[in-house]
N, C-alpha and C. Protein backbone atom coordinates (compact mmCIF):
# COMPACT_ATOMS: atom_id res chain seq x y z
N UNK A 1 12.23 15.39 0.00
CA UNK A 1 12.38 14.15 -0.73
C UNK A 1 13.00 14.47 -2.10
N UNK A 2 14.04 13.84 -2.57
CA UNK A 2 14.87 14.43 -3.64
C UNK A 2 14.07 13.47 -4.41
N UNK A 3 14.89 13.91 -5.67
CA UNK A 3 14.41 12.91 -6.98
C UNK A 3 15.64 11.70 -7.00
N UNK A 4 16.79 12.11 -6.70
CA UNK A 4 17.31 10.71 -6.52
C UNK A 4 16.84 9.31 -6.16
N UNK A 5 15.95 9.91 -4.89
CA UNK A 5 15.63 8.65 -4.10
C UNK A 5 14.54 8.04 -5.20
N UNK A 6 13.76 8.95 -5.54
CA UNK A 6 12.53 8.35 -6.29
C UNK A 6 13.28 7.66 -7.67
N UNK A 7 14.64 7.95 -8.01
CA UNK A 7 15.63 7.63 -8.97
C UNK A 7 16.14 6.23 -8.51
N UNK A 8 16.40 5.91 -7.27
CA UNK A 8 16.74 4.92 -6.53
C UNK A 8 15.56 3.89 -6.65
N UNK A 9 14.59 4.40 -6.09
CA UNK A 9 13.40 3.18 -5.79
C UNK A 9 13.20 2.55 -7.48
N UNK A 10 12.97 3.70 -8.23
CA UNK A 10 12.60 3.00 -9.23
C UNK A 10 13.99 1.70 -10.11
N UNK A 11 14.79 2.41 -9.96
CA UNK A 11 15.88 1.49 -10.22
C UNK A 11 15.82 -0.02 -9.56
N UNK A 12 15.34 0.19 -8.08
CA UNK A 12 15.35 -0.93 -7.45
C UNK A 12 14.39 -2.02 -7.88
N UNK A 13 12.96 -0.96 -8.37
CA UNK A 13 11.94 -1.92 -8.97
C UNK A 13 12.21 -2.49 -10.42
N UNK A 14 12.99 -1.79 -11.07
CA UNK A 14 13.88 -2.67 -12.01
C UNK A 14 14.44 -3.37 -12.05
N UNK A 15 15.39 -3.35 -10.86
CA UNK A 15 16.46 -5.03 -10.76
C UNK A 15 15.64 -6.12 -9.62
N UNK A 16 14.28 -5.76 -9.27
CA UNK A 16 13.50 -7.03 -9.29
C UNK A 16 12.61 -7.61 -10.49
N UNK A 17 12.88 -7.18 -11.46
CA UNK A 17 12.05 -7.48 -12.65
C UNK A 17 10.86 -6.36 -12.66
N UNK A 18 10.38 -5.63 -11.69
CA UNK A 18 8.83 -4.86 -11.55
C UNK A 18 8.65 -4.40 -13.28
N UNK A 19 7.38 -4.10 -13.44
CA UNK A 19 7.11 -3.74 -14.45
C UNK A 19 7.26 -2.02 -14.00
N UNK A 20 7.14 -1.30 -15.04
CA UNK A 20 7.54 0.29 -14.50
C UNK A 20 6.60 1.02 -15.81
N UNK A 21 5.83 2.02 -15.06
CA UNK A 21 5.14 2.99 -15.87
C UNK A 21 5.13 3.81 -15.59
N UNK A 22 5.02 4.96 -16.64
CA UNK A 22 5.02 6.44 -16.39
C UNK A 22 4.21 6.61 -15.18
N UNK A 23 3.71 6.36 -14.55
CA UNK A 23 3.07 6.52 -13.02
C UNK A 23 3.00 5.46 -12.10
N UNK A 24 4.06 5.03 -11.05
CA UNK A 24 4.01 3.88 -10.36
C UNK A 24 3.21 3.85 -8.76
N UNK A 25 2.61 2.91 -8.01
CA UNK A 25 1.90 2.74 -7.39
C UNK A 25 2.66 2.15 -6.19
N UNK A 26 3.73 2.77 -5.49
CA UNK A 26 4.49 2.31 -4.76
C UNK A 26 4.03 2.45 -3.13
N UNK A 27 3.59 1.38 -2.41
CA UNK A 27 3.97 1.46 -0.35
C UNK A 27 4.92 0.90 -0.12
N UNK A 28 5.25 1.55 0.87
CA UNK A 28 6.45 1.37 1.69
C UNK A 28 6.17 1.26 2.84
N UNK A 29 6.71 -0.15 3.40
CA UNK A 29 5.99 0.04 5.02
C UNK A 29 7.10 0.11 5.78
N UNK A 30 6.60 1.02 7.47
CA UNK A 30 7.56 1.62 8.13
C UNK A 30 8.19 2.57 7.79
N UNK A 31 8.12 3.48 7.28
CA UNK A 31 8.96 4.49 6.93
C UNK A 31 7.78 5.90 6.91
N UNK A 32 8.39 6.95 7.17
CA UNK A 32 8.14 8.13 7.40
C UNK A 32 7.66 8.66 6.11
N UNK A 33 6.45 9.64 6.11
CA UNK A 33 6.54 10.03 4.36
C UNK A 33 7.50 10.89 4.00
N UNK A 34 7.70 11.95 5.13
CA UNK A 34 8.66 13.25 4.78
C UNK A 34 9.98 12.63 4.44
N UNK A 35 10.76 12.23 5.17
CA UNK A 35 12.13 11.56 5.44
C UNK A 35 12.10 10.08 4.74
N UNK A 36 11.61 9.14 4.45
CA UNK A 36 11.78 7.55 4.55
C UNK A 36 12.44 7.38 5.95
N UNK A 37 12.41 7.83 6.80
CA UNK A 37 13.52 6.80 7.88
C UNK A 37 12.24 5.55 8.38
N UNK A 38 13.05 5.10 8.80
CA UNK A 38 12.20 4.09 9.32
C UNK A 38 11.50 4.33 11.13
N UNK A 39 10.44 3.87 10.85
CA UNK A 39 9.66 4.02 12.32
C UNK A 39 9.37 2.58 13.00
N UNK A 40 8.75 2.56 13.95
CA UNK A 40 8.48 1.28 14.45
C UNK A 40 7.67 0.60 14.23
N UNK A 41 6.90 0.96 13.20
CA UNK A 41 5.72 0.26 12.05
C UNK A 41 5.20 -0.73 13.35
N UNK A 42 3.98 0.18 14.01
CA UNK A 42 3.66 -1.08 15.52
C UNK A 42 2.21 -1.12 14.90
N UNK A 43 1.62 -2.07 15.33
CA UNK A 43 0.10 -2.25 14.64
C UNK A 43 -0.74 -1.23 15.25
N UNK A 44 -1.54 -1.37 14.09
CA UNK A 44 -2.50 0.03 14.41
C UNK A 44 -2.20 1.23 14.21
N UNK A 45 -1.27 1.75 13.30
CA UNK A 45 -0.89 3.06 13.55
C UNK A 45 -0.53 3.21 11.56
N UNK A 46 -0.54 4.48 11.78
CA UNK A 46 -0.03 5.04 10.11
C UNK A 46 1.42 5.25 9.89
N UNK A 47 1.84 4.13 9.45
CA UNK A 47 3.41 3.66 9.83
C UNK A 47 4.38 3.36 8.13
N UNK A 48 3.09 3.60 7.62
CA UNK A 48 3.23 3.47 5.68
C UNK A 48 3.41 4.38 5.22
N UNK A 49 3.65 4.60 3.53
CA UNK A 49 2.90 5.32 3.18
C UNK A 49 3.32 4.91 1.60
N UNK A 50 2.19 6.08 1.00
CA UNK A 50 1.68 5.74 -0.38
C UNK A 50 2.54 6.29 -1.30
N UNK A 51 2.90 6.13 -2.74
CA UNK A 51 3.81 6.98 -3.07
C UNK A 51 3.55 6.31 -4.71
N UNK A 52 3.47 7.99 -5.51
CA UNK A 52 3.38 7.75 -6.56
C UNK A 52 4.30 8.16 -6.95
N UNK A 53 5.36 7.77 -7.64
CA UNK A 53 6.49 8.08 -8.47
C UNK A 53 6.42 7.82 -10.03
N UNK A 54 7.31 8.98 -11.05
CA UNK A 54 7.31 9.00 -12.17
C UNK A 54 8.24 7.86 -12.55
N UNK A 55 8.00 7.22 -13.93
CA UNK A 55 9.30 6.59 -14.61
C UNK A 55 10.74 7.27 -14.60
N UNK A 56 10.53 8.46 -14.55
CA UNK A 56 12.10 9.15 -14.48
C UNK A 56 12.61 9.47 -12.58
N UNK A 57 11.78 9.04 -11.66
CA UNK A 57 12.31 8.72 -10.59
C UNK A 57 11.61 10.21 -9.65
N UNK A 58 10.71 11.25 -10.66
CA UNK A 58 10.23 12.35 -9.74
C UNK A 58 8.99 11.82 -8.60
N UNK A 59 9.27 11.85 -7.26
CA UNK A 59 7.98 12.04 -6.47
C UNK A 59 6.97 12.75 -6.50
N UNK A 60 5.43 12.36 -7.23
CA UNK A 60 4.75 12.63 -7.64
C UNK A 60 3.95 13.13 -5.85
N UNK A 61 3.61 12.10 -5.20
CA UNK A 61 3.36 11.83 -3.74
C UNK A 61 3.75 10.77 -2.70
N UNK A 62 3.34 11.29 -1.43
CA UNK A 62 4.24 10.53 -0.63
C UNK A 62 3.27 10.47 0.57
N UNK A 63 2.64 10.05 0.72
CA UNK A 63 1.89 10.34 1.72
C UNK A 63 1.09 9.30 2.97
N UNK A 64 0.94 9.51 4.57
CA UNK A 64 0.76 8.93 5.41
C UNK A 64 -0.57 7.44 4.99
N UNK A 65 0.15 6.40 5.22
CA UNK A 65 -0.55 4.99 5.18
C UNK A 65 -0.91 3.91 5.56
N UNK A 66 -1.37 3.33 5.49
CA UNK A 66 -0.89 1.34 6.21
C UNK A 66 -1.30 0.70 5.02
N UNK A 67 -0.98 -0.57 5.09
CA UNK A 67 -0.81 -1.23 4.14
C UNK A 67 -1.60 -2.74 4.71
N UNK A 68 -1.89 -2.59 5.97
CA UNK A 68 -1.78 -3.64 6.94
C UNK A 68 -2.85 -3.05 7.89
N UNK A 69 -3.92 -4.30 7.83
CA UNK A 69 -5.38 -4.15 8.75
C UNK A 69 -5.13 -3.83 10.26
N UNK A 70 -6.14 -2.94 10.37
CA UNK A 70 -5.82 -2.35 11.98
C UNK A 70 -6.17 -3.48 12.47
N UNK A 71 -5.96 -2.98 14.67
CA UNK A 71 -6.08 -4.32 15.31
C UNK A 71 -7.63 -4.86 15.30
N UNK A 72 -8.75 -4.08 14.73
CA UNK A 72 -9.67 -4.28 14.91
C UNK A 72 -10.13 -5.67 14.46
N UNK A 73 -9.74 -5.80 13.11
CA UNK A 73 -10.05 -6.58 12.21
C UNK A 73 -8.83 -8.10 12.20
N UNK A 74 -7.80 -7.27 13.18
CA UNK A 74 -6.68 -8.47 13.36
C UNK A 74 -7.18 -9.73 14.26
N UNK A 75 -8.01 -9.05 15.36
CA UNK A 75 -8.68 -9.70 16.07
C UNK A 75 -10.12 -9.78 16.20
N UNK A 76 -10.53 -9.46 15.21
CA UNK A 76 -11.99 -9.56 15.09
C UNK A 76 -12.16 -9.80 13.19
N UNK A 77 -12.14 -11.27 12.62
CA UNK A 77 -11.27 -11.51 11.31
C UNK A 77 -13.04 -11.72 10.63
N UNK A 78 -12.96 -11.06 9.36
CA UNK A 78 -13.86 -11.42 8.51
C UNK A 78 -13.78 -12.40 8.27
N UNK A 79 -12.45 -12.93 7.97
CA UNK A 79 -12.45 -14.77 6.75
C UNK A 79 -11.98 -15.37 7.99
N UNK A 80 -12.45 -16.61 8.22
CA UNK A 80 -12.18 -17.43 9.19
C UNK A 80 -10.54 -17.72 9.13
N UNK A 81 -9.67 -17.85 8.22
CA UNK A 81 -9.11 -17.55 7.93
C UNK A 81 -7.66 -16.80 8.76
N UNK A 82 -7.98 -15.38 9.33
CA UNK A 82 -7.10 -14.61 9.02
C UNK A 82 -7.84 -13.24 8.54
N UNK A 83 -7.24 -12.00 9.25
CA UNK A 83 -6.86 -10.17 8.56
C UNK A 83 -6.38 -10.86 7.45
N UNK A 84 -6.75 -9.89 6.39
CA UNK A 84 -5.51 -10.19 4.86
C UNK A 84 -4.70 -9.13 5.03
N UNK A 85 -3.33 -9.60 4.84
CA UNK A 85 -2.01 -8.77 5.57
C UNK A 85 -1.22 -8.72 3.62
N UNK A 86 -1.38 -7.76 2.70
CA UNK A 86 -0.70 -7.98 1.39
C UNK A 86 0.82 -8.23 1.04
N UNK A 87 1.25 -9.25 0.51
CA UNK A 87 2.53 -9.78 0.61
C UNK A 87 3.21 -8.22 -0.26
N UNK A 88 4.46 -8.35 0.08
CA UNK A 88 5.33 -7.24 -0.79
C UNK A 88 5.54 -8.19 -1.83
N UNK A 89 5.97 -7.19 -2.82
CA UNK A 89 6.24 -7.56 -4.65
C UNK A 89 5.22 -6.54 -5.17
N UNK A 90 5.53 -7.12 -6.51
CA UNK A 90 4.22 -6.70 -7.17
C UNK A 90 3.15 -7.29 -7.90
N UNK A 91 2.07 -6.62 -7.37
CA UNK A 91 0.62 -7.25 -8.15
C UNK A 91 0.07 -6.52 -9.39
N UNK A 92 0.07 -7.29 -10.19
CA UNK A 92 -0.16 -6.69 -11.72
C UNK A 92 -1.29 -6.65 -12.36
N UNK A 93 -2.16 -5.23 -12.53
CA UNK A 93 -3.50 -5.09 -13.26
C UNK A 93 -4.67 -5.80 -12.18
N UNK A 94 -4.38 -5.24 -11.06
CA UNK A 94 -4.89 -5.70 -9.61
C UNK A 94 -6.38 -4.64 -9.39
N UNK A 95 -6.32 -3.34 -9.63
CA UNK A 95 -7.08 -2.44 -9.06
C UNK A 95 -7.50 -1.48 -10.56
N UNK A 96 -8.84 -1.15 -10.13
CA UNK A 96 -9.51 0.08 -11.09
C UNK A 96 -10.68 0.73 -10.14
N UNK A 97 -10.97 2.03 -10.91
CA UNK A 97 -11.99 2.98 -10.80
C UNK A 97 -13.29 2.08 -10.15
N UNK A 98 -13.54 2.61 -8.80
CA UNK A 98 -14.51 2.36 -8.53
C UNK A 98 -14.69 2.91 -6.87
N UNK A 99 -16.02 2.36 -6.30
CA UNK A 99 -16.05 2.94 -4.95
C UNK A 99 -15.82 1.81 -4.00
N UNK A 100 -15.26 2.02 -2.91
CA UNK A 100 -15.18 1.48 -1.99
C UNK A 100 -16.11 2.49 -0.41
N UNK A 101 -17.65 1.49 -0.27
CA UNK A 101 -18.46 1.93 0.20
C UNK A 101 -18.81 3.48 -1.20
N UNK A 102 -18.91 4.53 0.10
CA UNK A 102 -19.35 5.70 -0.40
C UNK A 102 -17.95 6.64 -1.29
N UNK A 103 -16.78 5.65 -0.49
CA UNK A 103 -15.89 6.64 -1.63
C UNK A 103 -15.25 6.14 -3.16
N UNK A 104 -15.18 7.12 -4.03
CA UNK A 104 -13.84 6.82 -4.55
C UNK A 104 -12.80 6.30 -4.31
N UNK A 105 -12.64 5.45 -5.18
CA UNK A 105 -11.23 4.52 -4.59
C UNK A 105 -10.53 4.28 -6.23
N UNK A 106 -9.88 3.04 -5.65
CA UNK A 106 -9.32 2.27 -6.84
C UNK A 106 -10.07 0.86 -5.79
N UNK A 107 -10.19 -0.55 -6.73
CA UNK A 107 -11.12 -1.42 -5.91
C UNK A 107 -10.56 -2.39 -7.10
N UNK A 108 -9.96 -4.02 -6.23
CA UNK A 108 -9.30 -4.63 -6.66
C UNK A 108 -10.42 -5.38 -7.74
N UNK A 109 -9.85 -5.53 -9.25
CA UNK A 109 -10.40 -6.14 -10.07
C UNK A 109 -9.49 -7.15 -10.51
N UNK A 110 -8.56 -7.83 -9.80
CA UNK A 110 -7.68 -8.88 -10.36
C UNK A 110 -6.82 -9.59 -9.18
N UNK A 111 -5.71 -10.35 -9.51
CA UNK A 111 -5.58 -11.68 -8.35
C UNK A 111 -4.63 -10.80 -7.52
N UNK A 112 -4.48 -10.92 -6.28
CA UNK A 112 -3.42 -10.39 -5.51
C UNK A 112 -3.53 -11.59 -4.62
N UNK A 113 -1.41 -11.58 -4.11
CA UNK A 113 -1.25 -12.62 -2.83
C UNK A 113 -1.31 -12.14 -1.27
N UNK A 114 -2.19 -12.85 -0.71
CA UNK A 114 -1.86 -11.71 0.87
C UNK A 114 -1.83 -13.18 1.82
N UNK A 115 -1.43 -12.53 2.82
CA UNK A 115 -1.00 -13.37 4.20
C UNK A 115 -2.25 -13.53 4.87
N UNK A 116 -3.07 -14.82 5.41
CA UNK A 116 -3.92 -14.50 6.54
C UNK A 116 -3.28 -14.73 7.87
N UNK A 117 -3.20 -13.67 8.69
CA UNK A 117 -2.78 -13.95 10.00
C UNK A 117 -3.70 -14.45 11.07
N UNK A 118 -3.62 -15.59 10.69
CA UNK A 118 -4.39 -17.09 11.68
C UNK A 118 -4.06 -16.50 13.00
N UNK A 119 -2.66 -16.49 13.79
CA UNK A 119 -2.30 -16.03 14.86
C UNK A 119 -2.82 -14.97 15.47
N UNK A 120 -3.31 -13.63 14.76
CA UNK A 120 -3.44 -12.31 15.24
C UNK A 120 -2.20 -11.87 15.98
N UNK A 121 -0.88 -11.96 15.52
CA UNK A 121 0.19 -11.26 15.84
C UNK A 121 0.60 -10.45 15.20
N UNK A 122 0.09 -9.75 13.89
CA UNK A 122 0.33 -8.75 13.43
C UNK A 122 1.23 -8.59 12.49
N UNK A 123 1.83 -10.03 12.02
CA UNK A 123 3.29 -10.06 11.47
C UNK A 123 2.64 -11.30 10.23
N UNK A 124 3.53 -12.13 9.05
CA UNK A 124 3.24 -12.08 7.93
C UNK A 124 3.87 -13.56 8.36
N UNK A 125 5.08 -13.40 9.12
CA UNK A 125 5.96 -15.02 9.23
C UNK A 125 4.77 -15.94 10.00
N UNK A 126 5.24 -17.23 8.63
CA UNK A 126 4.53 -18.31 9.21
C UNK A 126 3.35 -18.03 8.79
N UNK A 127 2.71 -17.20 7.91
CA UNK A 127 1.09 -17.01 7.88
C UNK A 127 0.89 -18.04 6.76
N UNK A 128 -0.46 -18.86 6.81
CA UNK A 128 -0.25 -19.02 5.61
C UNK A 128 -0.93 -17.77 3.96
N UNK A 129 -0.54 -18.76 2.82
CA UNK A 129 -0.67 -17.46 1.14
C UNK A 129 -1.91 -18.13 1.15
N UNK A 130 -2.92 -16.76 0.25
CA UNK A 130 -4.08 -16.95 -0.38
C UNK A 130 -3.85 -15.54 -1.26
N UNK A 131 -4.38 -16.62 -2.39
CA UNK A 131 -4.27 -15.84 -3.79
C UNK A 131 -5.63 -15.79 -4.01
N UNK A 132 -6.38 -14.45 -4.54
CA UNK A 132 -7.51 -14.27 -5.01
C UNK A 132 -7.96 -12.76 -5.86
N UNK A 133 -9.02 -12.89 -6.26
CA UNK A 133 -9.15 -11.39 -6.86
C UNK A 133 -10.70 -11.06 -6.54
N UNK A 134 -10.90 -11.77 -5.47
CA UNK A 134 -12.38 -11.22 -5.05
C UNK A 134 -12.44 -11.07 -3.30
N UNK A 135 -11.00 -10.35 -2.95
CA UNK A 135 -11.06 -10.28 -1.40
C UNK A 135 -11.42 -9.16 -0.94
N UNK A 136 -12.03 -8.10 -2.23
CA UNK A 136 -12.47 -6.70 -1.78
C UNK A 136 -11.23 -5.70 -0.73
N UNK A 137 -9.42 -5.87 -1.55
CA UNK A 137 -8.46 -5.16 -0.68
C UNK A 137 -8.85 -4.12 -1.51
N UNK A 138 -8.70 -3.07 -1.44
CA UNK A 138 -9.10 -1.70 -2.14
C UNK A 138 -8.04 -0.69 -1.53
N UNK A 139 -8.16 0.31 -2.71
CA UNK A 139 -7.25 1.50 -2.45
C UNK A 139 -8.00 2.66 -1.67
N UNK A 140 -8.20 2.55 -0.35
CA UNK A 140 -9.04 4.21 -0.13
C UNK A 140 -8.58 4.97 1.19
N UNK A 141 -9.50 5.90 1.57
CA UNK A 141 -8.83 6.14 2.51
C UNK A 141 -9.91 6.65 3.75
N UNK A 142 -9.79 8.01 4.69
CA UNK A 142 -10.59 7.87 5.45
C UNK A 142 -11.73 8.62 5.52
N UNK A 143 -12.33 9.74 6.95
CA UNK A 143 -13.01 10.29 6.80
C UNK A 143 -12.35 11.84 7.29
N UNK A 144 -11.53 11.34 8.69
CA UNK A 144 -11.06 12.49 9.31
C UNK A 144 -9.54 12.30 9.95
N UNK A 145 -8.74 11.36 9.02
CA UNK A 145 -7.61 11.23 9.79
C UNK A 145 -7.30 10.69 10.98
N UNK A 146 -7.46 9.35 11.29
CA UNK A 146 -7.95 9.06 12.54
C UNK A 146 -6.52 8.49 12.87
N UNK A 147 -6.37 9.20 14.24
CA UNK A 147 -4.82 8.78 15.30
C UNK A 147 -4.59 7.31 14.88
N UNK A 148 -5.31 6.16 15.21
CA UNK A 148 -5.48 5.03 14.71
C UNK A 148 -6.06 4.08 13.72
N UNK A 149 -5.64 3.00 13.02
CA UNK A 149 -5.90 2.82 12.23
C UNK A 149 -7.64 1.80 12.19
N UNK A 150 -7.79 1.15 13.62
CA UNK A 150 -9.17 0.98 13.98
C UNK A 150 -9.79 0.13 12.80
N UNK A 151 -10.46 0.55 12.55
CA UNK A 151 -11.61 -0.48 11.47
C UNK A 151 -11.56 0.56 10.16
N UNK A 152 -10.72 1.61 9.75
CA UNK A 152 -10.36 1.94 8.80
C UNK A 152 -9.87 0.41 7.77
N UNK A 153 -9.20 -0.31 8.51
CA UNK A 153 -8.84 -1.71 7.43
C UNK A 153 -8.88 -2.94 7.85
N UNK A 154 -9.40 -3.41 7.23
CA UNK A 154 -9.51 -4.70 7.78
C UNK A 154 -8.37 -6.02 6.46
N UNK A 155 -7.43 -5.04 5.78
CA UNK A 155 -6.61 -5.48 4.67
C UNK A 155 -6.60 -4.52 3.35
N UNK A 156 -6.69 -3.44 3.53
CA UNK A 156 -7.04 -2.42 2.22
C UNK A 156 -5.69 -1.81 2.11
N UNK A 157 -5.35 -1.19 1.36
CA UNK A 157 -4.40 0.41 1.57
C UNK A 157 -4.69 1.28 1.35
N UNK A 158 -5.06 2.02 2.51
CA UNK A 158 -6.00 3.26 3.24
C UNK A 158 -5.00 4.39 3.41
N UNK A 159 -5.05 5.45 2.74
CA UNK A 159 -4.38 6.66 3.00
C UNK A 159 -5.09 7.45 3.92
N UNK A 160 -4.01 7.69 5.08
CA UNK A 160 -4.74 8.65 5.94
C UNK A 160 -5.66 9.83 5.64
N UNK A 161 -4.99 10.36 4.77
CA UNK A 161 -5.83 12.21 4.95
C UNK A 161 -6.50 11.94 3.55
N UNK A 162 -7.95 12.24 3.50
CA UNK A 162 -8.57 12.39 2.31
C UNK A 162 -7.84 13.66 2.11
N UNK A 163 -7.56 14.40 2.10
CA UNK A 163 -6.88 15.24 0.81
C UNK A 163 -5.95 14.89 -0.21
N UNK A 164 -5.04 14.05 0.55
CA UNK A 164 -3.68 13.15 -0.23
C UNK A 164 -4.49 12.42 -0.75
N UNK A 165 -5.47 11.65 -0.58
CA UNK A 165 -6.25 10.57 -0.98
C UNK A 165 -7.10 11.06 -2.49
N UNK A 166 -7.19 12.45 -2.49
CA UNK A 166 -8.10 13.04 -3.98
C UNK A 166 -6.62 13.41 -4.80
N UNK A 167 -5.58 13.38 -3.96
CA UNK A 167 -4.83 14.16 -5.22
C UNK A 167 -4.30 12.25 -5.67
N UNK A 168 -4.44 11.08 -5.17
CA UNK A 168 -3.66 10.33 -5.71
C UNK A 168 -4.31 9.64 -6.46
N UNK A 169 -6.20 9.86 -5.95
CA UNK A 169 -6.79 9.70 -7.53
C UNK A 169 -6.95 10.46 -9.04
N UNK A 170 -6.77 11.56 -8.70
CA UNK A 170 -6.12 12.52 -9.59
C UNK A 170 -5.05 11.95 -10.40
N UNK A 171 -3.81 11.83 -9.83
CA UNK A 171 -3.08 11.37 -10.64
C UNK A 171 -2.71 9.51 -11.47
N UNK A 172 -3.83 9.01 -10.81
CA UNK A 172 -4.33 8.06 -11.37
C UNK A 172 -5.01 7.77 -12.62
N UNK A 173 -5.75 8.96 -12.09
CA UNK A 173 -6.90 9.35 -13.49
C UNK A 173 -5.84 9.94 -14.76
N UNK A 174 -4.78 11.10 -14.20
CA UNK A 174 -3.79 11.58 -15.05
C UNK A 174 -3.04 10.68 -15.77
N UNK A 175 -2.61 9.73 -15.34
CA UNK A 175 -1.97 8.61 -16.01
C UNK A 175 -2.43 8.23 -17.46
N UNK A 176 -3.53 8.10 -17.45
CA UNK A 176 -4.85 7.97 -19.00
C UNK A 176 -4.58 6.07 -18.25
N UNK A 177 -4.17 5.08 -17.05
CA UNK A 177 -4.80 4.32 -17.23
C UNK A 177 -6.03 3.92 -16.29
N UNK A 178 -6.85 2.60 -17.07
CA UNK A 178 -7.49 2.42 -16.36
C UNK A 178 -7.77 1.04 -15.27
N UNK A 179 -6.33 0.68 -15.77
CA UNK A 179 -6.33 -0.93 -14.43
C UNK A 179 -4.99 -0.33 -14.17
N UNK A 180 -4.37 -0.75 -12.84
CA UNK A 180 -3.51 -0.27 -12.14
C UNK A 180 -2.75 -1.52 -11.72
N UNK A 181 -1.43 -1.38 -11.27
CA UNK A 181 -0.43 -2.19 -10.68
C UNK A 181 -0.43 -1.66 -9.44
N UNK A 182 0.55 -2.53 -8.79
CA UNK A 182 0.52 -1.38 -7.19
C UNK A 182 1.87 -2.58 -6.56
N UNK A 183 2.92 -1.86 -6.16
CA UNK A 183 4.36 -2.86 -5.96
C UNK A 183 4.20 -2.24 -3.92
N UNK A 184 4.01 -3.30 -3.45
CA UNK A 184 4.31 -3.02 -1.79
C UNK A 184 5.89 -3.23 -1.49
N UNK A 185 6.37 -2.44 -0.93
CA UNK A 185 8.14 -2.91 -0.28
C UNK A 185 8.20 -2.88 0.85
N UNK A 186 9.23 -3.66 1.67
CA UNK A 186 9.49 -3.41 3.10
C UNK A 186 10.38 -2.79 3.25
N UNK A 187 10.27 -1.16 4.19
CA UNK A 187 11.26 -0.49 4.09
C UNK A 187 12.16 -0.98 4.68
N UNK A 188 12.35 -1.49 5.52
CA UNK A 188 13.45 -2.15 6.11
C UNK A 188 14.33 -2.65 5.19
N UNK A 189 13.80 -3.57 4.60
CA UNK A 189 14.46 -4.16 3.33
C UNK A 189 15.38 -2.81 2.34
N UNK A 190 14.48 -1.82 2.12
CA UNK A 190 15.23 -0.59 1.60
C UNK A 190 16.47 -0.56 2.18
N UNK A 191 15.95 0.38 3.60
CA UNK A 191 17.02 0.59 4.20
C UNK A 191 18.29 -0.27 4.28
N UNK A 192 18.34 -1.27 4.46
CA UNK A 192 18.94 -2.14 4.35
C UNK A 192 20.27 -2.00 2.81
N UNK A 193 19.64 -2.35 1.54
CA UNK A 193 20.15 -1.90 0.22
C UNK A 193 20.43 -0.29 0.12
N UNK A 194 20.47 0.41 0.88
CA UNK A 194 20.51 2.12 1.11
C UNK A 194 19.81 2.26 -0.60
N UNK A 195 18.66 1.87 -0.50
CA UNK A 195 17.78 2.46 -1.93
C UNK A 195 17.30 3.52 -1.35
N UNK A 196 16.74 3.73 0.33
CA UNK A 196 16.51 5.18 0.83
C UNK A 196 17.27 5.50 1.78
């Protein structure tokens, strides 16, 4: 992963207006962590991933994700509602220090927009928006890397491997802040603008 690209993305989050800080909170869905290419982002699977990039465009991390509730929770829905499926853009001063269950996380303390998928098709079109800051989406991740994404989420962004998962609170903590932004993209959409 060069620094260009991380030179690219951030540029890109500039000419949507994003706010940009010395440590950004970037997913990307569908796309590979090693490469960005794009995959077939099919439900249930670690088809994301997480990525902290510097203001000057260095990849801090990159690592395996979803962004988007396994089928467990797609079809078996906490809020009558709808899975909460998180719209792309960015959500601002959304997440801080805290646990989710027994782990460390980041754990949403402010409003974010997400999709409920009424349908259980797995997809965002046609869903209807709910805006809130008490839907408990949280930043965490797992126990043992699991092939599937299962009841790992039921709407969170869950990094596969707790190891990636301690170094990205690490550099959270490194940052010196303590409320967080977090910008979701569709890689497709990337790909598309060759930003990757």
């Amino acid at each position: 992963m060069s620094k260009d690209t991380g030179k690219k993305i951030i540029e890109y989050l500039q000419s949507q207006k994003y706010r940009i800080r010395a440590y950004n909170i970037v997913y990307i869905e569908g796309v590979d962590p090693d490469t960005f290419a794009l995959n077939d982002d099919q439900i249930d699977y670690w088809n994301d991933v997480r990525c902290v990039i510097r203001d000057d465009g260095e990849i801090l991390l990159c690592a395996q994700a979803t962004t988007e509730p396994g089928l467990w929770y797609t079809k078996n829905r906490l809020n009558v509602n709808g899975a909460a499926r998180i719209a792309f853009g960015q959500h601002l001063e959304a997440w801080t220090f805290g646990k989710h269950h027994e782990q460390d996380a980041l754990v949403q303390c402010g409003k974010i927009k997400v999709y409920r998928d009424r349908n259980e098709d797995g997809f965002r079109t046609n869903d209807p928006i709910d805006v809130g800051d008490d839907f408990a989406i949280n930043q965490h991740t797992t126990f043992q890397a699991p092939e599937s994404i299962g009841k790992w989420s039921a709407g969170c962004l869950v990094g596969r491997y707790p190891q990636t998962h301690a170094k990205f609170l690490q550099l959270c903590k490194d940052s010196g802040n303590k409320v967080f932004d977090t910008t979701v993209l569709d890689g497709s959409e990337l790909h598309k603008l060759q930003v990757i």
